[in-house]
N, C-alpha and C. Protein backbone atom coordinates (compact mmCIF):
# COMPACT_ATOMS: atom_id res chain seq x y z
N UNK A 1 152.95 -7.69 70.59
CA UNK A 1 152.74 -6.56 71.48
C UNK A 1 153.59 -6.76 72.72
N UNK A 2 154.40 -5.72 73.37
CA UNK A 2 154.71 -5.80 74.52
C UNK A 2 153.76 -5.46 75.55
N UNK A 3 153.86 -6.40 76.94
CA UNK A 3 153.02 -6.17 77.99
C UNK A 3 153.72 -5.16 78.80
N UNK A 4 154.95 -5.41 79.26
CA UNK A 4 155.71 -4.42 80.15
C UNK A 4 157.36 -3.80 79.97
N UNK A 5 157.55 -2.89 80.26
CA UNK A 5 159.18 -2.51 79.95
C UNK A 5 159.81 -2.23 81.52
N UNK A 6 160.96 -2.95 81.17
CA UNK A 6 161.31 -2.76 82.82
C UNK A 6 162.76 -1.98 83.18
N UNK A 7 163.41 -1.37 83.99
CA UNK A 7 164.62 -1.38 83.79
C UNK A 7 165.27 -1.41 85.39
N UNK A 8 165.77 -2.51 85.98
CA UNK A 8 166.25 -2.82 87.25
C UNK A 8 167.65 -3.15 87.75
N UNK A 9 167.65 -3.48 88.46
CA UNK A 9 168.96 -4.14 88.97
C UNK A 9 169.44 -5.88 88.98
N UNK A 10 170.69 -5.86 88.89
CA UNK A 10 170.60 -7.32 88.39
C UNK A 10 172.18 -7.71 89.47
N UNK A 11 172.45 -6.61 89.98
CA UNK A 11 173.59 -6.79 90.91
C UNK A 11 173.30 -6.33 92.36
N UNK A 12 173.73 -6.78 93.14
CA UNK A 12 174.03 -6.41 95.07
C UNK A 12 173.75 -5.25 94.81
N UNK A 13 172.49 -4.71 95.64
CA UNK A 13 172.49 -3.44 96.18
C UNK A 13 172.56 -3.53 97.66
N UNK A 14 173.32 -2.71 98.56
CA UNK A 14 173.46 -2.75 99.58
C UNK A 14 171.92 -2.99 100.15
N UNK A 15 171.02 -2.25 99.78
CA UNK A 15 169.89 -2.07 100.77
C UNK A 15 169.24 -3.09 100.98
N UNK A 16 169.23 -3.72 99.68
CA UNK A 16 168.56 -5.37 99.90
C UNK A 16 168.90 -6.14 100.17
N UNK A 17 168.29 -7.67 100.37
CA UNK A 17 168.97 -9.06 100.55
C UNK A 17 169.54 -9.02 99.48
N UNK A 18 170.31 -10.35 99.09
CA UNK A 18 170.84 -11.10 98.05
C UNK A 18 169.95 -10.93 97.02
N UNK A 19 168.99 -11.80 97.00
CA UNK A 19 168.40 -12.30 95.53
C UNK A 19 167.22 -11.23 95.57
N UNK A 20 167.73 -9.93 96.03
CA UNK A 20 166.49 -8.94 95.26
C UNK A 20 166.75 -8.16 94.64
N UNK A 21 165.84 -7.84 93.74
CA UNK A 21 166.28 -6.47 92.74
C UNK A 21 165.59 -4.84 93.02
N UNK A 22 166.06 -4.10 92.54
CA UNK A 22 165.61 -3.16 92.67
C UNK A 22 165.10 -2.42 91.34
N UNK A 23 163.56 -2.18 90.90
CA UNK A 23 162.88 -2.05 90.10
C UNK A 23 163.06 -0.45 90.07
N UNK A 24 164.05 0.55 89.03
CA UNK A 24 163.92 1.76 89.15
C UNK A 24 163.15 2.13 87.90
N UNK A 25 162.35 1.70 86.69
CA UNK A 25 161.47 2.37 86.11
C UNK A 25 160.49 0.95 85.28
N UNK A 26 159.29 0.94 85.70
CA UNK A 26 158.30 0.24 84.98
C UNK A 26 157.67 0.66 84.35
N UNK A 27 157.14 0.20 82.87
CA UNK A 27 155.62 1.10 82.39
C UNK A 27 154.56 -0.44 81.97
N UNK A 28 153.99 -0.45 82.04
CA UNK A 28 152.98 -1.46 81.52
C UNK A 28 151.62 -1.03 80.44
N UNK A 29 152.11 -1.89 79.20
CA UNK A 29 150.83 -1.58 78.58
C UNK A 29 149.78 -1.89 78.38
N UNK A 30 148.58 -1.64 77.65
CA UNK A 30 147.34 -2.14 78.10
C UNK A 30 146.43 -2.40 78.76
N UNK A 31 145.30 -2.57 78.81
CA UNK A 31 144.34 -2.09 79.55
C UNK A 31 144.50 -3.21 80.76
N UNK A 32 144.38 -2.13 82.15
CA UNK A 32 144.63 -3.46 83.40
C UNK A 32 143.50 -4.68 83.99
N UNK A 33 144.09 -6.16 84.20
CA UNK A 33 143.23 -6.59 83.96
C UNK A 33 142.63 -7.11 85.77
N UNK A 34 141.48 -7.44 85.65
CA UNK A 34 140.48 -7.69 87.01
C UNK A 34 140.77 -6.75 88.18
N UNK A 35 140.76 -5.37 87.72
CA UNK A 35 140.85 -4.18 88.28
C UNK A 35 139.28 -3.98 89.05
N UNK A 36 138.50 -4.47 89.31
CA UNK A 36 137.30 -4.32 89.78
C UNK A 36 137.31 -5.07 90.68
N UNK A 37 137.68 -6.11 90.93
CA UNK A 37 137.60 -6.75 92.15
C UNK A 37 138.49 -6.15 93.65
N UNK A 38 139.23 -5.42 93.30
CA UNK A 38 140.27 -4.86 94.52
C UNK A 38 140.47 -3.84 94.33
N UNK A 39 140.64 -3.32 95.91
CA UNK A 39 140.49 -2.03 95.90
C UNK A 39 142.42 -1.33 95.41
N UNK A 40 142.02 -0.20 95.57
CA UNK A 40 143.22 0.57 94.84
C UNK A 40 144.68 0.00 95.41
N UNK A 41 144.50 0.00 96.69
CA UNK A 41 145.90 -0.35 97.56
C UNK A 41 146.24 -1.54 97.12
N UNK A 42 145.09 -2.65 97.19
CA UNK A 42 145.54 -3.95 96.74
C UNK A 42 145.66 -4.18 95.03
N UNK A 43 145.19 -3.08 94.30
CA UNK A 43 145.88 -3.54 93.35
C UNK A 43 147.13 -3.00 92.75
N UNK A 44 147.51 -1.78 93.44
CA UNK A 44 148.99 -1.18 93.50
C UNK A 44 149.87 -2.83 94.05
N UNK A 45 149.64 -3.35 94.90
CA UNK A 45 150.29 -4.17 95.91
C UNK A 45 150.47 -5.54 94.66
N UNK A 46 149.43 -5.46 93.88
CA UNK A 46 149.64 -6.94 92.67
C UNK A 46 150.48 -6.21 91.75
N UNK A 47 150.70 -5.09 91.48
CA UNK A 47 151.24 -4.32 90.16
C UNK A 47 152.57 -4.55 90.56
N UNK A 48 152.85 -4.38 91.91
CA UNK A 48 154.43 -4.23 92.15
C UNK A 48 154.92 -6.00 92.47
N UNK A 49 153.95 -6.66 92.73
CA UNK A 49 154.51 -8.12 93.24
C UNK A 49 154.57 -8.75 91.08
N UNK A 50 153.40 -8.35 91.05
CA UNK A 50 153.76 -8.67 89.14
C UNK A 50 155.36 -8.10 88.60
N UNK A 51 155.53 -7.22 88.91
CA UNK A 51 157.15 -6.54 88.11
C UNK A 51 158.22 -7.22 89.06
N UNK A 52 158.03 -7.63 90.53
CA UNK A 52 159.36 -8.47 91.26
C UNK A 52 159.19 -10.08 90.76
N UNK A 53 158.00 -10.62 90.58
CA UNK A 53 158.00 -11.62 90.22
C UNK A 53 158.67 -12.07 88.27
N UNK A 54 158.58 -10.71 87.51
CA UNK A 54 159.19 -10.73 86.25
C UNK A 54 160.68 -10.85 86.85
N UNK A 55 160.97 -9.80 87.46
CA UNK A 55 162.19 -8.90 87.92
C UNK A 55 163.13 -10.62 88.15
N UNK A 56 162.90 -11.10 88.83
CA UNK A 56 163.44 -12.12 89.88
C UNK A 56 164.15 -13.41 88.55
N UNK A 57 163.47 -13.96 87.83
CA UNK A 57 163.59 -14.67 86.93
C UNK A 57 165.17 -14.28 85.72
N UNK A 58 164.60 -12.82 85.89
CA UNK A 58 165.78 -12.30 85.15
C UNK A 58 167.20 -12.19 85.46
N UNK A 59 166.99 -11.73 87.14
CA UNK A 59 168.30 -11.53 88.21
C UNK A 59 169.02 -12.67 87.71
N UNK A 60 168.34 -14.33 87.91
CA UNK A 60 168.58 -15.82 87.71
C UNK A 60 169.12 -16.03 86.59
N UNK A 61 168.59 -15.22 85.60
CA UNK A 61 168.94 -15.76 84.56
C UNK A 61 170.31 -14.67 84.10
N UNK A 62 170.58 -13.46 84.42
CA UNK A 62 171.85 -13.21 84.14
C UNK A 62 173.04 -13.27 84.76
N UNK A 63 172.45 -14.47 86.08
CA UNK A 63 173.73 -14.95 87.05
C UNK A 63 173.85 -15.99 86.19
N UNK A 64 173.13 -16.81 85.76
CA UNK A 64 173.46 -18.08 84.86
C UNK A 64 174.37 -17.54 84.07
N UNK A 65 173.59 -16.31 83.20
CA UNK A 65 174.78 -16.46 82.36
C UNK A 65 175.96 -15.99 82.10
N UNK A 66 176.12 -15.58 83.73
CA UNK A 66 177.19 -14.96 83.84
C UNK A 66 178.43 -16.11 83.95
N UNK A 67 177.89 -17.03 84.71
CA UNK A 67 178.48 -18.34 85.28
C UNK A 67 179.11 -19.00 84.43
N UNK A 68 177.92 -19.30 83.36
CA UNK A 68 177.90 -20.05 81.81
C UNK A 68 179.40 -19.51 81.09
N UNK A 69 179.24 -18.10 81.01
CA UNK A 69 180.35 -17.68 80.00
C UNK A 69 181.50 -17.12 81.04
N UNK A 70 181.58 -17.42 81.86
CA UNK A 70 183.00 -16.66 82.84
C UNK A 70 183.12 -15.22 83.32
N UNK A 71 181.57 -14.86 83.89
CA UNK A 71 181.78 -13.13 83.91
C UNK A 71 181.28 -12.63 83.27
N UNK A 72 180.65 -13.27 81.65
CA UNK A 72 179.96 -12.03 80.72
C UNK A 72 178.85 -12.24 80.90
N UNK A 73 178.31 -11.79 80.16
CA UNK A 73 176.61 -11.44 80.24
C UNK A 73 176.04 -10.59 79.30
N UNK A 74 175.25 -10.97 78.31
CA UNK A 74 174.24 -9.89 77.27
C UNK A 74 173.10 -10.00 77.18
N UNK A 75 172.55 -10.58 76.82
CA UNK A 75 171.16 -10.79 76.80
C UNK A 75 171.09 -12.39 76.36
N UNK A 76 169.55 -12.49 76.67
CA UNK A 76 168.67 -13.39 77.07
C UNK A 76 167.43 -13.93 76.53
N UNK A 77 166.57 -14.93 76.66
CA UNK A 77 165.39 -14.92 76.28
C UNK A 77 164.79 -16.02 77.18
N UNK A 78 163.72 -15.90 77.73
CA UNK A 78 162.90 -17.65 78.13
C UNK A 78 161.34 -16.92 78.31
N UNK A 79 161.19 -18.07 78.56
CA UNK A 79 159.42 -18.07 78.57
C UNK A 79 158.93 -18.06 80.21
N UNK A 80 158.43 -17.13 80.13
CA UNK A 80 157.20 -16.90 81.84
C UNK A 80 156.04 -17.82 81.34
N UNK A 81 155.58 -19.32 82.43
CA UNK A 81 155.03 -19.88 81.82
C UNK A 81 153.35 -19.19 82.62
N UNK A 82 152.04 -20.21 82.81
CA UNK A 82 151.09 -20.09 83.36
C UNK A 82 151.60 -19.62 84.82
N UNK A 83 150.88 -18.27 85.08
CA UNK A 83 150.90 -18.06 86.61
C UNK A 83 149.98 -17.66 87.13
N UNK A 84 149.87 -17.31 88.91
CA UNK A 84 148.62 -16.96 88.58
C UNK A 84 148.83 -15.44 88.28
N UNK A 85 149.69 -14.88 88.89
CA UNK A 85 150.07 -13.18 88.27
C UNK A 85 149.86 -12.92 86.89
N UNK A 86 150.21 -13.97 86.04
CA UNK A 86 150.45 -13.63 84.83
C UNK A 86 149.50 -14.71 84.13
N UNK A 87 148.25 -14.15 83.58
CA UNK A 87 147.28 -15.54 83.18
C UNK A 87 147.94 -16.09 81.58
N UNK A 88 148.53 -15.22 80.73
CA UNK A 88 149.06 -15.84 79.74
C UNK A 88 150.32 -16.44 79.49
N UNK A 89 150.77 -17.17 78.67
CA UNK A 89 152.13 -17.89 78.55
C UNK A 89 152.72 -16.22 77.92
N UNK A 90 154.11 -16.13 78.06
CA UNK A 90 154.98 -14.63 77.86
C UNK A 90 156.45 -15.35 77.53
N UNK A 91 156.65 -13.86 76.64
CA UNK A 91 158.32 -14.36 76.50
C UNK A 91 159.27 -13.14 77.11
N UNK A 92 160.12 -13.69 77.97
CA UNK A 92 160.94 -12.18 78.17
C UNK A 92 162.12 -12.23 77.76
N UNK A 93 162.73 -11.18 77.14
CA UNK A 93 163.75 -10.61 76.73
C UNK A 93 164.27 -9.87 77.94
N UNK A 94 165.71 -9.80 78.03
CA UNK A 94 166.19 -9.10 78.62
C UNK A 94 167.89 -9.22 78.19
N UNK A 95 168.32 -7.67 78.80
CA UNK A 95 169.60 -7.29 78.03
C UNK A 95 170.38 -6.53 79.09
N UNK A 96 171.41 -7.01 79.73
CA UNK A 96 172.18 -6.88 81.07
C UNK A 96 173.03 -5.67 80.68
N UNK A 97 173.85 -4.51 80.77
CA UNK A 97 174.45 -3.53 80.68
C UNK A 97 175.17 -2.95 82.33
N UNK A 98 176.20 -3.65 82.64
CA UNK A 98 176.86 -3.60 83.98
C UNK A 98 175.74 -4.31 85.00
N UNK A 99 175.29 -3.17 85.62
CA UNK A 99 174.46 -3.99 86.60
C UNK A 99 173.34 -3.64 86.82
N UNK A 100 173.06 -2.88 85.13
CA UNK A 100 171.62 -2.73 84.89
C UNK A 100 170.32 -3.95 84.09
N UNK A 101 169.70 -4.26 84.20
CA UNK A 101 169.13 -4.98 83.34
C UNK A 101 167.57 -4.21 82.45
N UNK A 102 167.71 -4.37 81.14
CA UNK A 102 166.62 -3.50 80.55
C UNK A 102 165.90 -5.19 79.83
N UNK A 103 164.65 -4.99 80.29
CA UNK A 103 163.44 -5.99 79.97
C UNK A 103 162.15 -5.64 78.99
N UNK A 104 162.30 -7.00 78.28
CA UNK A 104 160.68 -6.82 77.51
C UNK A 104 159.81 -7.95 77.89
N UNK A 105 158.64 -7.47 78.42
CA UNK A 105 157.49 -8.89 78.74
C UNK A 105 156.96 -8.94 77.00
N UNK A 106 157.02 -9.60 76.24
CA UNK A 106 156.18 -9.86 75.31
C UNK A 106 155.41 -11.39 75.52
N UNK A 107 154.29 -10.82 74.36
CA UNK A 107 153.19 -11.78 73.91
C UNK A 107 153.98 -13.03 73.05
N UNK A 108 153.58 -14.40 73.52
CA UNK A 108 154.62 -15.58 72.64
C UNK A 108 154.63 -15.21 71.20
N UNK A 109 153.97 -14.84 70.87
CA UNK A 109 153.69 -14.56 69.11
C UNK A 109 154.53 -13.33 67.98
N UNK A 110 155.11 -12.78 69.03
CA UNK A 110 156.50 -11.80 68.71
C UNK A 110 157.60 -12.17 67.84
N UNK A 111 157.74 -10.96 67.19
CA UNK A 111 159.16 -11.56 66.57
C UNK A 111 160.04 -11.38 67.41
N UNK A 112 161.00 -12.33 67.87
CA UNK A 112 162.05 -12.19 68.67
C UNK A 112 163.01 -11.48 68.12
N UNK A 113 163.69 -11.58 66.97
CA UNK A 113 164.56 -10.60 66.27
C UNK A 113 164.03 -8.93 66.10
N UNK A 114 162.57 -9.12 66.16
CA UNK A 114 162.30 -7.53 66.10
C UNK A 114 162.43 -7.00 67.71
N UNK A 115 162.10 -7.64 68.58
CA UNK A 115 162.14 -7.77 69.80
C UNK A 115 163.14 -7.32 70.28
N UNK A 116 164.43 -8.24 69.76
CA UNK A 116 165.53 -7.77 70.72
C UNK A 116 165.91 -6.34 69.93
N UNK A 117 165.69 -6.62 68.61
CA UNK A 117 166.79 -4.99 68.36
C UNK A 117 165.78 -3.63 68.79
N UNK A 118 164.57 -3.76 68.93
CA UNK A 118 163.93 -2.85 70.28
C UNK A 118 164.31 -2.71 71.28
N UNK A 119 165.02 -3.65 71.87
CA UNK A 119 165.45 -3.64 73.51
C UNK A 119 166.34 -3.50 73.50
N UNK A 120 167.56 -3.54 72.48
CA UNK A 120 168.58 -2.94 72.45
C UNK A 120 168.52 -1.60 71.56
N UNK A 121 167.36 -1.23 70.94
CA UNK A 121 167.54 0.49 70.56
C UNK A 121 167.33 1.01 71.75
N UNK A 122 166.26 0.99 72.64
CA UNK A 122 165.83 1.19 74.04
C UNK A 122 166.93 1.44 74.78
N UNK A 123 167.64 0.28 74.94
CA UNK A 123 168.82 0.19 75.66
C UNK A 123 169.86 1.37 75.52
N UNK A 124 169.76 1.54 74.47
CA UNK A 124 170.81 2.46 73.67
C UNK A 124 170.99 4.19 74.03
N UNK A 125 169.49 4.00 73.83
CA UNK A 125 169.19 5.63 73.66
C UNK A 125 168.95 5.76 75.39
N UNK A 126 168.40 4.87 76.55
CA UNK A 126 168.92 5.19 77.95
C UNK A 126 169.70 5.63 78.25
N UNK A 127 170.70 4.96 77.62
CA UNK A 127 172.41 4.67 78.14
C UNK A 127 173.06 6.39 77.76
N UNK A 128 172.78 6.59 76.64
CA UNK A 128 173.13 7.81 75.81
C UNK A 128 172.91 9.60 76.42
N UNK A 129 171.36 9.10 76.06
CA UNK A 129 170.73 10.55 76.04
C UNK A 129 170.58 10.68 77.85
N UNK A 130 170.43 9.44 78.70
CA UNK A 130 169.62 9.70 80.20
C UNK A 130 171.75 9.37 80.64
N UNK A 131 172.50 8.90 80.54
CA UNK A 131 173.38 8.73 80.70
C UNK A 131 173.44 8.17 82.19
N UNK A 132 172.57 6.89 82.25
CA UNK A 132 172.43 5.78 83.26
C UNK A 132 173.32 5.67 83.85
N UNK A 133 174.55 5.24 83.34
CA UNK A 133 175.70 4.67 84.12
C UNK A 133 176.76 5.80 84.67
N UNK A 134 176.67 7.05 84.40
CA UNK A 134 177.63 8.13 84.66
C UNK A 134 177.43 8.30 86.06
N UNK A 135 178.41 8.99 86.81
CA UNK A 135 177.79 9.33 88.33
C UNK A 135 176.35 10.55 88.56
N UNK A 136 176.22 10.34 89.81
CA UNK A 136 175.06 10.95 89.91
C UNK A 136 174.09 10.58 89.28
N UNK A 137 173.59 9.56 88.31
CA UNK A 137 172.68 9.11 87.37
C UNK A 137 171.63 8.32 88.19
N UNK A 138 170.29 8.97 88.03
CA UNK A 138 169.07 8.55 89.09
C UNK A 138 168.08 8.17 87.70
N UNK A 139 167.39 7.25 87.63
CA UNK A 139 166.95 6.82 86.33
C UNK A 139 165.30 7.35 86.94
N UNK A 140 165.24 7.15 88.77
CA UNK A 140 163.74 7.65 89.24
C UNK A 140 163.69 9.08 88.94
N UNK A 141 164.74 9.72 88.69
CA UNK A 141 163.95 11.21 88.37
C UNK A 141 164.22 11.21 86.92
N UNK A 142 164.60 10.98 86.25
CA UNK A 142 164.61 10.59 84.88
C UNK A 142 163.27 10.13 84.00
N UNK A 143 161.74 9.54 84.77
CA UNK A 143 161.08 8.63 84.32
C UNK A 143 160.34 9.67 83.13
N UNK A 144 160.03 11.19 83.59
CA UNK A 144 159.53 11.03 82.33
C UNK A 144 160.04 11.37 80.81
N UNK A 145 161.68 11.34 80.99
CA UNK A 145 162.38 10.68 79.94
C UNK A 145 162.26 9.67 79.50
N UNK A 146 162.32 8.70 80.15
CA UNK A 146 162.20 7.24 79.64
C UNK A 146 160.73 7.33 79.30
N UNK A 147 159.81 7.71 79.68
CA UNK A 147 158.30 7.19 79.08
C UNK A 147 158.61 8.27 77.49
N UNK A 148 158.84 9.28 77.65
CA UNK A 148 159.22 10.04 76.47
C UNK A 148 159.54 8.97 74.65
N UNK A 149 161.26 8.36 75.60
CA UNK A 149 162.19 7.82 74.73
C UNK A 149 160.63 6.52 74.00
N UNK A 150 159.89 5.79 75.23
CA UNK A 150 159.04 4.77 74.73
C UNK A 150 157.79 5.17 74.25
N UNK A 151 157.63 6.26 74.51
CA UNK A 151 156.40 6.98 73.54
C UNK A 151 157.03 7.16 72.09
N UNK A 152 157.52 6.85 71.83
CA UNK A 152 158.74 7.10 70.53
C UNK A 152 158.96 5.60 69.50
N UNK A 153 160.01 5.30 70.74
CA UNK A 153 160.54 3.43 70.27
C UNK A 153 159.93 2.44 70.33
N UNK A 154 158.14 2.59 71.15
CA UNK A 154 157.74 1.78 71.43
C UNK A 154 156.11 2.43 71.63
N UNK A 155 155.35 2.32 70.84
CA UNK A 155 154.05 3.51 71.09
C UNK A 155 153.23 2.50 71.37
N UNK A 156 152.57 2.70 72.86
CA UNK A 156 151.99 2.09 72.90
C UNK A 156 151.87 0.43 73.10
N UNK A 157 153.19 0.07 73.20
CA UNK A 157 153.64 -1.35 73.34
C UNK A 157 154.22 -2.19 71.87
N UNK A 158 153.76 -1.29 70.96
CA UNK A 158 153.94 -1.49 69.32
C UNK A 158 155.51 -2.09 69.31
N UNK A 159 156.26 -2.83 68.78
CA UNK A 159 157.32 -3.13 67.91
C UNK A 159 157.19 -2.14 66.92
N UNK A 160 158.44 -1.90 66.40
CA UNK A 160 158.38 -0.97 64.97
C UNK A 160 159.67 -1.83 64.16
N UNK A 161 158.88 -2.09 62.79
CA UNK A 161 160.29 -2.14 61.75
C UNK A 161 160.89 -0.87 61.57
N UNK A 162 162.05 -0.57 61.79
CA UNK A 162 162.39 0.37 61.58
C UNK A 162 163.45 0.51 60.42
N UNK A 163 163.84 1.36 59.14
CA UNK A 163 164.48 1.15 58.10
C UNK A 163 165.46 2.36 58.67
N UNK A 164 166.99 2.12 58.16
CA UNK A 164 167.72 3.15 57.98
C UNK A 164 167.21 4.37 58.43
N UNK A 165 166.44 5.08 57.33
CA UNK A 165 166.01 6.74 57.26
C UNK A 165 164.99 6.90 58.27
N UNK A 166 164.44 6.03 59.02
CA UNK A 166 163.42 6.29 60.10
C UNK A 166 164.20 6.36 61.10
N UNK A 167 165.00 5.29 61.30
CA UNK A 167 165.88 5.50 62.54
C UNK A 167 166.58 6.37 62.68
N UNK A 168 167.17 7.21 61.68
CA UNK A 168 167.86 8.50 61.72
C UNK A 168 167.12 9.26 62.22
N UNK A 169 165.54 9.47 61.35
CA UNK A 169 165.35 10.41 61.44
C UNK A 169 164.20 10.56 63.49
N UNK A 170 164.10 9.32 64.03
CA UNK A 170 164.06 9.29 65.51
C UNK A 170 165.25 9.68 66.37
N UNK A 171 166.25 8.88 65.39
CA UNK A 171 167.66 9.40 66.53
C UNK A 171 167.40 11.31 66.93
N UNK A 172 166.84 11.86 65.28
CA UNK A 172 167.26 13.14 65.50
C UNK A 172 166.32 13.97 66.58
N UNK A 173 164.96 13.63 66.84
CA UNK A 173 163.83 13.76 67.00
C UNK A 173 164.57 13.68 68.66
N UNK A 174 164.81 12.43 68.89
CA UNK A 174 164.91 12.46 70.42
C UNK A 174 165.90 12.96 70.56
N UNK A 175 167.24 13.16 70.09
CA UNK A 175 167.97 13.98 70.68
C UNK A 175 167.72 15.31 70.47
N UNK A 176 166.56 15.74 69.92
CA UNK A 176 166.24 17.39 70.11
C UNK A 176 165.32 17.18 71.74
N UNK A 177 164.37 16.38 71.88
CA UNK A 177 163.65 16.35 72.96
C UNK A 177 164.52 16.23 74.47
N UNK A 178 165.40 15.41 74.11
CA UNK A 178 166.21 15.33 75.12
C UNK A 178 167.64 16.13 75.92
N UNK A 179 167.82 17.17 74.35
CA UNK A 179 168.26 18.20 74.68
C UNK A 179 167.50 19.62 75.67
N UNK A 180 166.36 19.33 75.75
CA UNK A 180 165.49 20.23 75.87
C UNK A 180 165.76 20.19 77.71
């Protein structure tokens, strides 16, 4: 199961320091947990320190590997261990595209191969149908495209095997929705 989908920044934005990112679309699945103890503000205030504290790990890890290979960069994998934000051990995926980065929090027990080619269909159909990287491209007014595209590629936090004739027949599905 995936816990969260992220899609941020992984390069200098003027507005921030150095080592921060800028989180332009989160969704999180599943039911939220020790939501009774704090009130609304403070638990908006853990929701967003939970996605910079994912966010941050990732920035790190696609400067590494930018370093590592001379400039390039694709994707990734390591483990979020015990925190207290995060009470379970997690694996994140993540998949760099200029100076975007698109993320999966999964459960350790995932297939990683089903994993990544989710985060790179994900990746795909952003890039495509929301046309992220073109000018003028705002991914915050875009969101309920993207929850759309993951109500789709991802229901519910689900992985999907997907065969040939299914994937066609989603490609076709969302590019009617997204024509719309």
């Amino acid at each position: 199961m995936v816990i969260c989908f992220l899609i941020h920044t992984v390069c200098p934005v003027s507005a921030l320091s150095a080592g921060e990112s800028r989180i332009l679309y989160a969704r999180v699945f599943g039911p939220e947990t020790g939501a009774g103890k704090f009130t609304p503000e403070q638990r908006r205030l853990m929701h967003v320190e939970k996605l910079h504290v994912l966010a941050r790990p990732v920035r790190s890890a696609v400067a590494q590997s930018r370093e590592a290979s001379g400039g390039l960069s694709d994707s990734g994998v390591f483990s979020l261990g015990n925190a207290e934000l995060f009470p379970e051990r997690s694996l994140v995926l993540w998949l760099e595209v200029q100076s975007l980065a698109f993320t999966l929090l999964c459960r350790p027990h995932e297939n990683l191969l089903l994993a990544e080619g989710g985060l790179r269909n994900i990746a795909r159909h952003c890039l495509e149908e929301l046309r992220l990287l073109g000018p003028g491209a705002e991914v915050l007014l875009k969101s309920d495209r993207v929850d759309a595209l993951l109500h789709r590629l991802l229901p519910h936090g689900q992985l999907l095997f997907l065969n040939h004739r299914f994937d066609l027949t989603l490609d076709k599905e969302i590019a009617s929705y997204m024509s719309k």
